[in-house]
Each structure stands twice: as C-alpha cells, then as structure tokens.
PDB file of N, CA and C in Angstrom:
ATOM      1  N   UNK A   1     168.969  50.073 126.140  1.00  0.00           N
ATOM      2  CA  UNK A   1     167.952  50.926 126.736  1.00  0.00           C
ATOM      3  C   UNK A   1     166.956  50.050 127.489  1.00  0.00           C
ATOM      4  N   UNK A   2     166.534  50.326 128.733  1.00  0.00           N
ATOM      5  CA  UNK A   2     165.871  50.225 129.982  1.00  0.00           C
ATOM      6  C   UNK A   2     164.418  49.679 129.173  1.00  0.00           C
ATOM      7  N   UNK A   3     163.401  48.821 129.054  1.00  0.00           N
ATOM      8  CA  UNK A   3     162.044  48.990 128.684  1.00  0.00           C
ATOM      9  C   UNK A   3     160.980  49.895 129.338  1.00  0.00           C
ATOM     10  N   UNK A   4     160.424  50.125 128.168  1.00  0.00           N
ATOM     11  CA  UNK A   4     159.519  51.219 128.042  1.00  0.00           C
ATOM     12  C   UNK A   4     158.334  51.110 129.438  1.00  0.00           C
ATOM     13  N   UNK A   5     158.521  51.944 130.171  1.00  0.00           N
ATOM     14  CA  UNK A   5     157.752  52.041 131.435  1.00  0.00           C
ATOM     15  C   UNK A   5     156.457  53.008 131.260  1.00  0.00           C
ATOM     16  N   UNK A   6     155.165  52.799 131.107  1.00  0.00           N
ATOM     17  CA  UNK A   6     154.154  54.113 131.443  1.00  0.00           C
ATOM     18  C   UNK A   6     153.623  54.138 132.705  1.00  0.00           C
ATOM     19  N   UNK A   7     153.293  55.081 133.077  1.00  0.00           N
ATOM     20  CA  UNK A   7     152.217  55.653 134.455  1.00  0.00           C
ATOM     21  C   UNK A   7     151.035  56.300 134.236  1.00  0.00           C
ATOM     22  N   UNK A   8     150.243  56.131 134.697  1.00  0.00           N
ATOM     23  CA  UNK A   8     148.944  56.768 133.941  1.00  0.00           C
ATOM     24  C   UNK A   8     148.206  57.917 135.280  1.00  0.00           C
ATOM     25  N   UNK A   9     148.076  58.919 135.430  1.00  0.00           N
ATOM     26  CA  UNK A   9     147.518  59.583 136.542  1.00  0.00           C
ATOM     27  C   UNK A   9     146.209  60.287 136.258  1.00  0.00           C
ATOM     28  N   UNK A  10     144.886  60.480 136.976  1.00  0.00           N
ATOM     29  CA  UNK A  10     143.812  60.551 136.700  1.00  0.00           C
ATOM     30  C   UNK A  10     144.060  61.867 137.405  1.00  0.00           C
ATOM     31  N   UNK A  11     144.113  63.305 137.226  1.00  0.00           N
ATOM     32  CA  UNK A  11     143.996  64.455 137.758  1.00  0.00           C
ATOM     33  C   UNK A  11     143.302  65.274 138.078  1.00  0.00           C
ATOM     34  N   UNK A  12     142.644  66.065 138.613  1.00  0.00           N
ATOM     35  CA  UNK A  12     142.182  66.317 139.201  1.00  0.00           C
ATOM     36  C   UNK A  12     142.174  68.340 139.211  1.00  0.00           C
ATOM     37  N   UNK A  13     142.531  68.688 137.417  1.00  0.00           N
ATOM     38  CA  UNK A  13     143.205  69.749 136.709  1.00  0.00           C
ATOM     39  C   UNK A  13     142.710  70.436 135.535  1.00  0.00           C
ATOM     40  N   UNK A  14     143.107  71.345 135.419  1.00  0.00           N
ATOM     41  CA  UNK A  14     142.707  71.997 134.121  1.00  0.00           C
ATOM     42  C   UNK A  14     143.769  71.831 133.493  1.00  0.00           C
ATOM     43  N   UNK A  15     143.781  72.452 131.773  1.00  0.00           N
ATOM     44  CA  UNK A  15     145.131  71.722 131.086  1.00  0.00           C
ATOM     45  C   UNK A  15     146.107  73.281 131.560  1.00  0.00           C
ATOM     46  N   UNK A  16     145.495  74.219 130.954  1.00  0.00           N
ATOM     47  CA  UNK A  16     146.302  75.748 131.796  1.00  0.00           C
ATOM     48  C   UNK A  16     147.206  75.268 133.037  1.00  0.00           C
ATOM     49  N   UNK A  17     146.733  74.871 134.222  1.00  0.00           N
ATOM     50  CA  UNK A  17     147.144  74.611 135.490  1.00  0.00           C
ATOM     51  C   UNK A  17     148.252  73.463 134.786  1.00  0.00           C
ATOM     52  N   UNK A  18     147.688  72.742 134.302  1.00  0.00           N
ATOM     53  CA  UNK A  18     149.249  71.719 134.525  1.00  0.00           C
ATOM     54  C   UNK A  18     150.268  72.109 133.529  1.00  0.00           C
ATOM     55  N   UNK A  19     150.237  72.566 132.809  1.00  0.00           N
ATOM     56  CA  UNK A  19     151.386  72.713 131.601  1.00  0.00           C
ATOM     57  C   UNK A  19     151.846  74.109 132.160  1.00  0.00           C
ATOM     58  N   UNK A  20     151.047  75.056 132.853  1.00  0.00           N
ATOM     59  CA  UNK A  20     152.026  76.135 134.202  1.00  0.00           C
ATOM     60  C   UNK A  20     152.526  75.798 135.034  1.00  0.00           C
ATOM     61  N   UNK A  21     152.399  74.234 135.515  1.00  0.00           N
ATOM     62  CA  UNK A  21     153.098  73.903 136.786  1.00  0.00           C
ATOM     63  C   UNK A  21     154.026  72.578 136.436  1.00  0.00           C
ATOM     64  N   UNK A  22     153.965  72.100 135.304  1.00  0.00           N
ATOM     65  CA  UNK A  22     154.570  71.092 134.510  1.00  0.00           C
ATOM     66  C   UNK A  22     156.202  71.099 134.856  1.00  0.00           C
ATOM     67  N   UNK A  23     156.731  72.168 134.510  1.00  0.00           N
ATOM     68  CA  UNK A  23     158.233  73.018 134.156  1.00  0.00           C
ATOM     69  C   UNK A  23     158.547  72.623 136.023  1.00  0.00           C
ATOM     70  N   UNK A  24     157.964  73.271 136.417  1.00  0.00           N
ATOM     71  CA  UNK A  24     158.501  73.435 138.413  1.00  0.00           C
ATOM     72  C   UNK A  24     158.790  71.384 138.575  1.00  0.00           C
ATOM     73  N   UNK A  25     157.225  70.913 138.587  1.00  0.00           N
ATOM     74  CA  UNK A  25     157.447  69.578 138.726  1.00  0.00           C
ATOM     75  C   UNK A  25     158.562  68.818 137.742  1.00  0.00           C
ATOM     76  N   UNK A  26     158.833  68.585 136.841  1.00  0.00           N
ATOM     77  CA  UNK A  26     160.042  68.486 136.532  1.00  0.00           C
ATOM     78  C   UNK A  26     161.243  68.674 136.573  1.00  0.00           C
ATOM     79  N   UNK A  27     161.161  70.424 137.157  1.00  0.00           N
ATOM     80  CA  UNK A  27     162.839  70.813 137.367  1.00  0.00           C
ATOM     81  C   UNK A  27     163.479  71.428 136.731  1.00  0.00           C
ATOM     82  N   UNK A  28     162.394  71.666 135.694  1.00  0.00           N
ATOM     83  CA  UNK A  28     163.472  72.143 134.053  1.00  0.00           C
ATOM     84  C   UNK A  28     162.572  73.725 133.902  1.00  0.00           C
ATOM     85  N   UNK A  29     163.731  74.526 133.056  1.00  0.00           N
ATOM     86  CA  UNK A  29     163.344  75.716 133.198  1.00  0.00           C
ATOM     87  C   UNK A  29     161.882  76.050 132.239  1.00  0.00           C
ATOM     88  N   UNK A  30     162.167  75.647 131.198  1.00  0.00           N
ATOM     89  CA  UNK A  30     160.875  75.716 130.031  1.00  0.00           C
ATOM     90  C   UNK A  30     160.614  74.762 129.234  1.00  0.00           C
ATOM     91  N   UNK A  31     159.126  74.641 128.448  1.00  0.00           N
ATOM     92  CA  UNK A  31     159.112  73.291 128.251  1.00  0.00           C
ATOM     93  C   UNK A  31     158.215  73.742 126.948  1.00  0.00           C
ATOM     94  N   UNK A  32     158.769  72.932 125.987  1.00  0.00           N
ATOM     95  CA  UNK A  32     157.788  73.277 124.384  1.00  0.00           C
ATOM     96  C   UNK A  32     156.407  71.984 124.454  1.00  0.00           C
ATOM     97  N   UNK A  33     155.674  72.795 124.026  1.00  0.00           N
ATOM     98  CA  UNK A  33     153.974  71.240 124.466  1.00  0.00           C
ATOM     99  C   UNK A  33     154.140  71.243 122.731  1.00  0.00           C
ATOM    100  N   UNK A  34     153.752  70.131 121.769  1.00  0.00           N
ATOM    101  CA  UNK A  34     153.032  69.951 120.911  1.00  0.00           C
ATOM    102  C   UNK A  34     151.739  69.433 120.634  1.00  0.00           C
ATOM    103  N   UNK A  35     151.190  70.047 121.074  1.00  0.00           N
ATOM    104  CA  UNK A  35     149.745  69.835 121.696  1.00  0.00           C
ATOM    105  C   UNK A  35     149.518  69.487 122.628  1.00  0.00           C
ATOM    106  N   UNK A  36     149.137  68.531 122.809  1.00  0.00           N
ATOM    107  CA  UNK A  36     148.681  68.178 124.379  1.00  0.00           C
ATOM    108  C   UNK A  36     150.029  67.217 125.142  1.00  0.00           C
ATOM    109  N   UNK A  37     150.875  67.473 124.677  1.00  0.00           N
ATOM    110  CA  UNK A  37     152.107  66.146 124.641  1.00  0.00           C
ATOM    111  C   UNK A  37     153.445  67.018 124.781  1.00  0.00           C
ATOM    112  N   UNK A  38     154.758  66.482 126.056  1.00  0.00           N
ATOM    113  CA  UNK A  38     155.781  67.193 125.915  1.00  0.00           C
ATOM    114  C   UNK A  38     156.430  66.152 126.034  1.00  0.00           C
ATOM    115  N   UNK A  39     157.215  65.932 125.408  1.00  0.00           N
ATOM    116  CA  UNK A  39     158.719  65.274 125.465  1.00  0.00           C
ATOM    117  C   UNK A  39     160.010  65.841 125.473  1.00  0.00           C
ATOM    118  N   UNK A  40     160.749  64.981 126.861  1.00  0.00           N
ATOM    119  CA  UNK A  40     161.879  65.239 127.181  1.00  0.00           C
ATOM    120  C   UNK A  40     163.022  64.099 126.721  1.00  0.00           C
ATOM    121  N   UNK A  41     163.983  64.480 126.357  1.00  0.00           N
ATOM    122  CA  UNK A  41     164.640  63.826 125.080  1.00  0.00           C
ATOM    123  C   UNK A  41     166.459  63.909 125.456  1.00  0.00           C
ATOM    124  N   UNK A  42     167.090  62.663 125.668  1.00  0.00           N
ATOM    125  CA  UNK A  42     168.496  63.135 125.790  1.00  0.00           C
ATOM    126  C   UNK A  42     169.194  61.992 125.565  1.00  0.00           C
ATOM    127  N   UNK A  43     170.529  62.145 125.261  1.00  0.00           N
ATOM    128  CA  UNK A  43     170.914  60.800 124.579  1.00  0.00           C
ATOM    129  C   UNK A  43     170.360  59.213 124.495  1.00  0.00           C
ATOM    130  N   UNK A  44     170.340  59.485 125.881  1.00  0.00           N
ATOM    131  CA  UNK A  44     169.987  57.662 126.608  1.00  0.00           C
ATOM    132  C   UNK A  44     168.890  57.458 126.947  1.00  0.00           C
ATOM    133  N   UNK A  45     167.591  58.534 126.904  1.00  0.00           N
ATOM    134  CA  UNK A  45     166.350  58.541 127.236  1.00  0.00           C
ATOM    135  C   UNK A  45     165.809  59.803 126.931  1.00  0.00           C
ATOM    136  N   UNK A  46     163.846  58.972 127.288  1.00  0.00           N
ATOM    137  CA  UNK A  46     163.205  60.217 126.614  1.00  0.00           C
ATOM    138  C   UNK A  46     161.679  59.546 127.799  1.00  0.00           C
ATOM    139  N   UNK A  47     161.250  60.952 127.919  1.00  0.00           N
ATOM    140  CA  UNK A  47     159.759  60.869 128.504  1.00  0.00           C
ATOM    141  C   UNK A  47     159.068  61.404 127.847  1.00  0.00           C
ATOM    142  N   UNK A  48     157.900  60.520 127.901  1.00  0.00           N
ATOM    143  CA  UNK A  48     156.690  61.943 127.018  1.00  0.00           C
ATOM    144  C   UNK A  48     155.301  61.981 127.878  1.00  0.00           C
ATOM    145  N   UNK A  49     155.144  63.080 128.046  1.00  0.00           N
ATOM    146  CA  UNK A  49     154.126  62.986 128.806  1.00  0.00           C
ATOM    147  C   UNK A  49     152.770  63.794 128.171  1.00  0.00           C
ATOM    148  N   UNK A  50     151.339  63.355 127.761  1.00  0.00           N
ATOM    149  CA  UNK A  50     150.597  63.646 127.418  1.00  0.00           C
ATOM    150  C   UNK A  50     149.045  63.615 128.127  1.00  0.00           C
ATOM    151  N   UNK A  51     148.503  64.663 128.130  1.00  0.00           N
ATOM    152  CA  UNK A  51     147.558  65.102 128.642  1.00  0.00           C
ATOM    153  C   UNK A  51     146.032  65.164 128.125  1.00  0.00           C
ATOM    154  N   UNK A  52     145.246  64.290 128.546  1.00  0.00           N
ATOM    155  CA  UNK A  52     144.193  64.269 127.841  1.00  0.00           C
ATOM    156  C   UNK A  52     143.082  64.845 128.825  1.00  0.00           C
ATOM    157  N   UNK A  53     142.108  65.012 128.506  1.00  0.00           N
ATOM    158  CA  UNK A  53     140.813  66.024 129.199  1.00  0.00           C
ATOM    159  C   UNK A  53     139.674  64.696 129.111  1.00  0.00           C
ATOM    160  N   UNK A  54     139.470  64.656 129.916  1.00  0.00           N
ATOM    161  CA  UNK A  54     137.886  63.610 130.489  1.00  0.00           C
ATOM    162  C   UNK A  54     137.073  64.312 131.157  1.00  0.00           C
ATOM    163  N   UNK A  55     136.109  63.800 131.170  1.00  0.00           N
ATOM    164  CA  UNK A  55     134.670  64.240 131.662  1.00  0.00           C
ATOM    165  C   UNK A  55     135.207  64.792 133.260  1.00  0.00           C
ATOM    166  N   UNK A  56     134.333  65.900 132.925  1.00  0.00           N
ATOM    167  CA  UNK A  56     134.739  66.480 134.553  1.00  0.00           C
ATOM    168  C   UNK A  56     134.345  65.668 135.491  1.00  0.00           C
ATOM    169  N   UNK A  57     134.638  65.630 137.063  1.00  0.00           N
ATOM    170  CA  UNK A  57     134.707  65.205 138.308  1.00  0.00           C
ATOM    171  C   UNK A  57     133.095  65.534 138.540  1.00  0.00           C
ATOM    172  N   UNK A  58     132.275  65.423 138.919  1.00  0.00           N
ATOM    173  CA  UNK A  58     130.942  66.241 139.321  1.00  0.00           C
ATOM    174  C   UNK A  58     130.755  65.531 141.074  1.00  0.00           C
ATOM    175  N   UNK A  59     130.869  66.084 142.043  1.00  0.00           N
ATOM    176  CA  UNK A  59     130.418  65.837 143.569  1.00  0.00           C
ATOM    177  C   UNK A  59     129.511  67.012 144.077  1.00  0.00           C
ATOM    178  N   UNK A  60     128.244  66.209 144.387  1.00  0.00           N
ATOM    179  CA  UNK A  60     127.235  67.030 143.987  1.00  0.00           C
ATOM    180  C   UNK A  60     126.883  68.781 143.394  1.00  0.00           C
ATOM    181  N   UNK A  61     127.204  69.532 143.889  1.00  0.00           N
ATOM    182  CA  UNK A  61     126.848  70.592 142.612  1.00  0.00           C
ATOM    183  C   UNK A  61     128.476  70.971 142.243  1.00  0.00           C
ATOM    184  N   UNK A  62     129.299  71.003 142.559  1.00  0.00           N
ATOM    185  CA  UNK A  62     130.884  70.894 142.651  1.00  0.00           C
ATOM    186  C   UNK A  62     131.006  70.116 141.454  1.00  0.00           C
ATOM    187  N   UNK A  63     131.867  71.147 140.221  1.00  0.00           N
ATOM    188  CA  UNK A  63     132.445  70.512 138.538  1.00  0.00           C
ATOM    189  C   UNK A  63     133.617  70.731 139.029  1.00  0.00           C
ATOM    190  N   UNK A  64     134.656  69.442 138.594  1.00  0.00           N
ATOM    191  CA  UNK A  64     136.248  70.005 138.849  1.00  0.00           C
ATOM    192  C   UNK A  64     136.784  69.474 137.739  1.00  0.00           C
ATOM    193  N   UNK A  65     137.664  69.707 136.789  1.00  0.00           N
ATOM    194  CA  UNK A  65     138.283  69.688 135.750  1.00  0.00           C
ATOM    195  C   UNK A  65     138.571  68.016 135.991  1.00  0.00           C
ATOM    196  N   UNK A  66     138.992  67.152 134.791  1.00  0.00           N
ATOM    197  CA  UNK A  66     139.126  66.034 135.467  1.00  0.00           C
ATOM    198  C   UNK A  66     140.173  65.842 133.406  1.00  0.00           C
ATOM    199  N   UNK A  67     141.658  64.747 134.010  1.00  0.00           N
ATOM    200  CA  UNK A  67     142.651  64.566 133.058  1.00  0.00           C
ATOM    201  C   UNK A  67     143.251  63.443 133.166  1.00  0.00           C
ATOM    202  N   UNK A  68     143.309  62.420 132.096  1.00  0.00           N
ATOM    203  CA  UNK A  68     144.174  61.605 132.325  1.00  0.00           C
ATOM    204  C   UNK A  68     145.708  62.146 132.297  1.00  0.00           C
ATOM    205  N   UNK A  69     146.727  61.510 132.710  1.00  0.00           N
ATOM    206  CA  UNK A  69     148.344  62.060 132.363  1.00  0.00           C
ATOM    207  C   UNK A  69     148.897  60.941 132.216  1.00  0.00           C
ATOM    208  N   UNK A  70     149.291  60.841 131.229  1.00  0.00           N
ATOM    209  CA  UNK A  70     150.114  59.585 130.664  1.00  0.00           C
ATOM    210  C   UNK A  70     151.804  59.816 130.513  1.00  0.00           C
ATOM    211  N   UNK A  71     152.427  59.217 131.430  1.00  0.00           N
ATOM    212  CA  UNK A  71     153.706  59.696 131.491  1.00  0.00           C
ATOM    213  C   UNK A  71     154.578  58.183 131.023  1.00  0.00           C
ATOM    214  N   UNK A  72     155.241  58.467 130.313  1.00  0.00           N
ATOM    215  CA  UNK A  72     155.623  56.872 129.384  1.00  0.00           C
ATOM    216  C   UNK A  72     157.613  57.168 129.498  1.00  0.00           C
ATOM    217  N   UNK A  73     157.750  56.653 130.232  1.00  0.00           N
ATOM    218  CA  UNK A  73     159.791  56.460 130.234  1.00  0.00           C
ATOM    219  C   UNK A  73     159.920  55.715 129.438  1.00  0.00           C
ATOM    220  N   UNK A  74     161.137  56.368 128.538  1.00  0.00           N
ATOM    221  CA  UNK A  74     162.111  55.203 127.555  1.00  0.00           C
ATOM    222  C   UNK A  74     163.637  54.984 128.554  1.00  0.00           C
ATOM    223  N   UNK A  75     164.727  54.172 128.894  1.00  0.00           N
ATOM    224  CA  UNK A  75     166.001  54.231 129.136  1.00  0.00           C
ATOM    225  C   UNK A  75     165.896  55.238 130.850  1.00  0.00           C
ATOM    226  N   UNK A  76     164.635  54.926 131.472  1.00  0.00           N
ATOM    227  CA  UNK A  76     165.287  55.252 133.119  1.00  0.00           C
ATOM    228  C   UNK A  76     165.346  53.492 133.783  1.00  0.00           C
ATOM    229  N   UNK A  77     165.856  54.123 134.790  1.00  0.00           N
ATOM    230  CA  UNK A  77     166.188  53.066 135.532  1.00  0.00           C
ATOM    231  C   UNK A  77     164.919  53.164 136.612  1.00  0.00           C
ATOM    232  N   UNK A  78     164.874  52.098 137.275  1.00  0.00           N
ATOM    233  CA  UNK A  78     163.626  51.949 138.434  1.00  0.00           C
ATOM    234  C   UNK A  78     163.647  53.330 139.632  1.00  0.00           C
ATOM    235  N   UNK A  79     165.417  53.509 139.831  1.00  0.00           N
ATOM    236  CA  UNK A  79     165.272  54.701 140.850  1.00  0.00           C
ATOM    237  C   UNK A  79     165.218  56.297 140.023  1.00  0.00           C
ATOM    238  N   UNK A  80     165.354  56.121 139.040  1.00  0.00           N
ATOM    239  CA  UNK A  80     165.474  57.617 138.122  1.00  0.00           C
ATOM    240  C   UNK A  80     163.519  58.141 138.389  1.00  0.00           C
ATOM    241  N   UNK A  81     163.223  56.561 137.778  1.00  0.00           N
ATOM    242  CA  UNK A  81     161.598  57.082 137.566  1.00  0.00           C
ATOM    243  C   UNK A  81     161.085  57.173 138.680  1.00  0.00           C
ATOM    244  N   UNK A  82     161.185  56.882 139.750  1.00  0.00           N
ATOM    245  CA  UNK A  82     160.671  56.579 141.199  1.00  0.00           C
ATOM    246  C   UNK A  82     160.920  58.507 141.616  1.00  0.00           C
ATOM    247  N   UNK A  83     162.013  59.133 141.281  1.00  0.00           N
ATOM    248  CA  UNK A  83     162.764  60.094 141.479  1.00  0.00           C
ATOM    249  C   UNK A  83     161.822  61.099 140.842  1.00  0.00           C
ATOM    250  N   UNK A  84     161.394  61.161 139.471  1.00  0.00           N
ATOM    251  CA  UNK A  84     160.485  61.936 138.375  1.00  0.00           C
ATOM    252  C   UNK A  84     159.131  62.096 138.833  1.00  0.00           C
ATOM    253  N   UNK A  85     158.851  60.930 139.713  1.00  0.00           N
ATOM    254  CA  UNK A  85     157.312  60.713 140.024  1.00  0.00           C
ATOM    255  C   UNK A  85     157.079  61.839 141.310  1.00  0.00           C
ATOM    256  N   UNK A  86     157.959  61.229 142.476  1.00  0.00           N
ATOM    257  CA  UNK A  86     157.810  61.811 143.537  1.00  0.00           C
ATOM    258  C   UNK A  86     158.135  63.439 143.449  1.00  0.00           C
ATOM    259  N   UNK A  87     158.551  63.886 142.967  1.00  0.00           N
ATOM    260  CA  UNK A  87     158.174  65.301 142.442  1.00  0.00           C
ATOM    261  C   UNK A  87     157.295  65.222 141.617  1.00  0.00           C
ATOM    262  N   UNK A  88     157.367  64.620 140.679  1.00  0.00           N
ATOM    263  CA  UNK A  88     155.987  65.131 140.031  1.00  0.00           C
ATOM    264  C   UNK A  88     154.573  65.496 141.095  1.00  0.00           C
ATOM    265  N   UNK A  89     154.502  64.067 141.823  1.00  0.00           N
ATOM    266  CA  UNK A  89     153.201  64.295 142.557  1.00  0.00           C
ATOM    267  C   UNK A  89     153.572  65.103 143.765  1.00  0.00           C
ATOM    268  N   UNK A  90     154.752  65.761 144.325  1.00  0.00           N
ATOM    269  CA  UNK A  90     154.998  66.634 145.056  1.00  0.00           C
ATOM    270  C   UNK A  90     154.064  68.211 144.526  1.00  0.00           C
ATOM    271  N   UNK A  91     154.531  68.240 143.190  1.00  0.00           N
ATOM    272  CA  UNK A  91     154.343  69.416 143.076  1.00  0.00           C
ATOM    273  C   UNK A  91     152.615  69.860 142.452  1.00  0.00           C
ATOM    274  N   UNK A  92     152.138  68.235 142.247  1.00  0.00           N
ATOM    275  CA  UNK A  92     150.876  68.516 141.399  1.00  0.00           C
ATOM    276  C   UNK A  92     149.519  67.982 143.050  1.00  0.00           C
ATOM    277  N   UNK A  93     149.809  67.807 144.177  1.00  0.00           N
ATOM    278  CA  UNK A  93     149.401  67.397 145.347  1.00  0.00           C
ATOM    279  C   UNK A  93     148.533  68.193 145.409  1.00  0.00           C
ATOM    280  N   UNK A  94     147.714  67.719 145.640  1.00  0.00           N
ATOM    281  CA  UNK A  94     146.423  69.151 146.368  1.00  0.00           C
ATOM    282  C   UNK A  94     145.614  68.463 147.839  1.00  0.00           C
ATOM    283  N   UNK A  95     145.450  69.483 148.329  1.00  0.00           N
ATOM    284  CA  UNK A  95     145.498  69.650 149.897  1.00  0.00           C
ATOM    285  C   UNK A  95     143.885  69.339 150.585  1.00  0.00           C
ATOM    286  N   UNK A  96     143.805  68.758 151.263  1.00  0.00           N
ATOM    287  CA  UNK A  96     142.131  68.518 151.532  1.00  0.00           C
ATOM    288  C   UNK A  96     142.238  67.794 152.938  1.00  0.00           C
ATOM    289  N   UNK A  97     140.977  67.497 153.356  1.00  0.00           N
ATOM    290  CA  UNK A  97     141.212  67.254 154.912  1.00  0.00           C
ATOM    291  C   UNK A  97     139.815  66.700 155.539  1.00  0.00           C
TER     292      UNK A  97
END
C-alpha cells in the first residue's frame, strides 16, 4: 500500500452544504458521515475525509461559514488522488469575480 497522503482545504461552507454536496463531488451515490468524518473503504484503499468548523470568515459586516477539510488517502496512487481532488474542487468551487 501507497503511503498515507493528506490534503487539508480551508472552506469556505457550512457543514449541511458540504455533506449535501459531498456524494456529487465524489461520484458515489450515498454516503454514511460518523460524525463529522466519512470514509471510503475498498480492498486496496481507503479515504477519510473529516470536517471540522472554525471561526467564521468575517469581511467587513459579511459572516461566511468557514471549515477545515481534511482529506487523508491510504493505497492511491499520485494520478488516482490528483483525479479525487479535481472533482472534488470542481464541484465544491464557488464563483466570484
């Protein structure tokens, strides 16, 4: 097995919003949380990805939800995880200008 890879993403989310949009960014139809934490699990590998809540964002009177995401690979390879990410942040992207 591949060594243990994490990614850490600072978001920019409520926990509702991401664990509803979690399932799409991944690909997979449904997804069990044990608390703040889901792991995906299959012979040769496993991800777990856990969600923690930090102090909101504050720009001047503007509160925006604010999350670390800790996404930790066991057994991917460099292009599997490269593959997991870019959807991930496909689908969790938010739009500004």
């Amino acid at each position: 097995m591949d060594a243990a890879v994490t990614v850490v993403r600072r978001m920019s989310i409520s926990r509702s919003e991401f664990f509803r949009t979690l399932p799409d960014a991944l690909g997979i139809d449904a997804l069990v949380a044990a608390g703040d934490t889901v792991t995906l699990d299959t012979p040769t590998s496993r991800l777990e990805i856990r969600f923690h809540e930090v102090e909101p964002l504050r720009i001047a009177s503007l509160t925006l939800p604010s999350a670390d995401v800790v996404l930790r690979f066991e057994g991917y390879r460099d292009t599997q995880i490269a593959a997991v990410l870019d959807r991930f942040d496909l689908y969790f992207r938010r739009g500004g200008g």
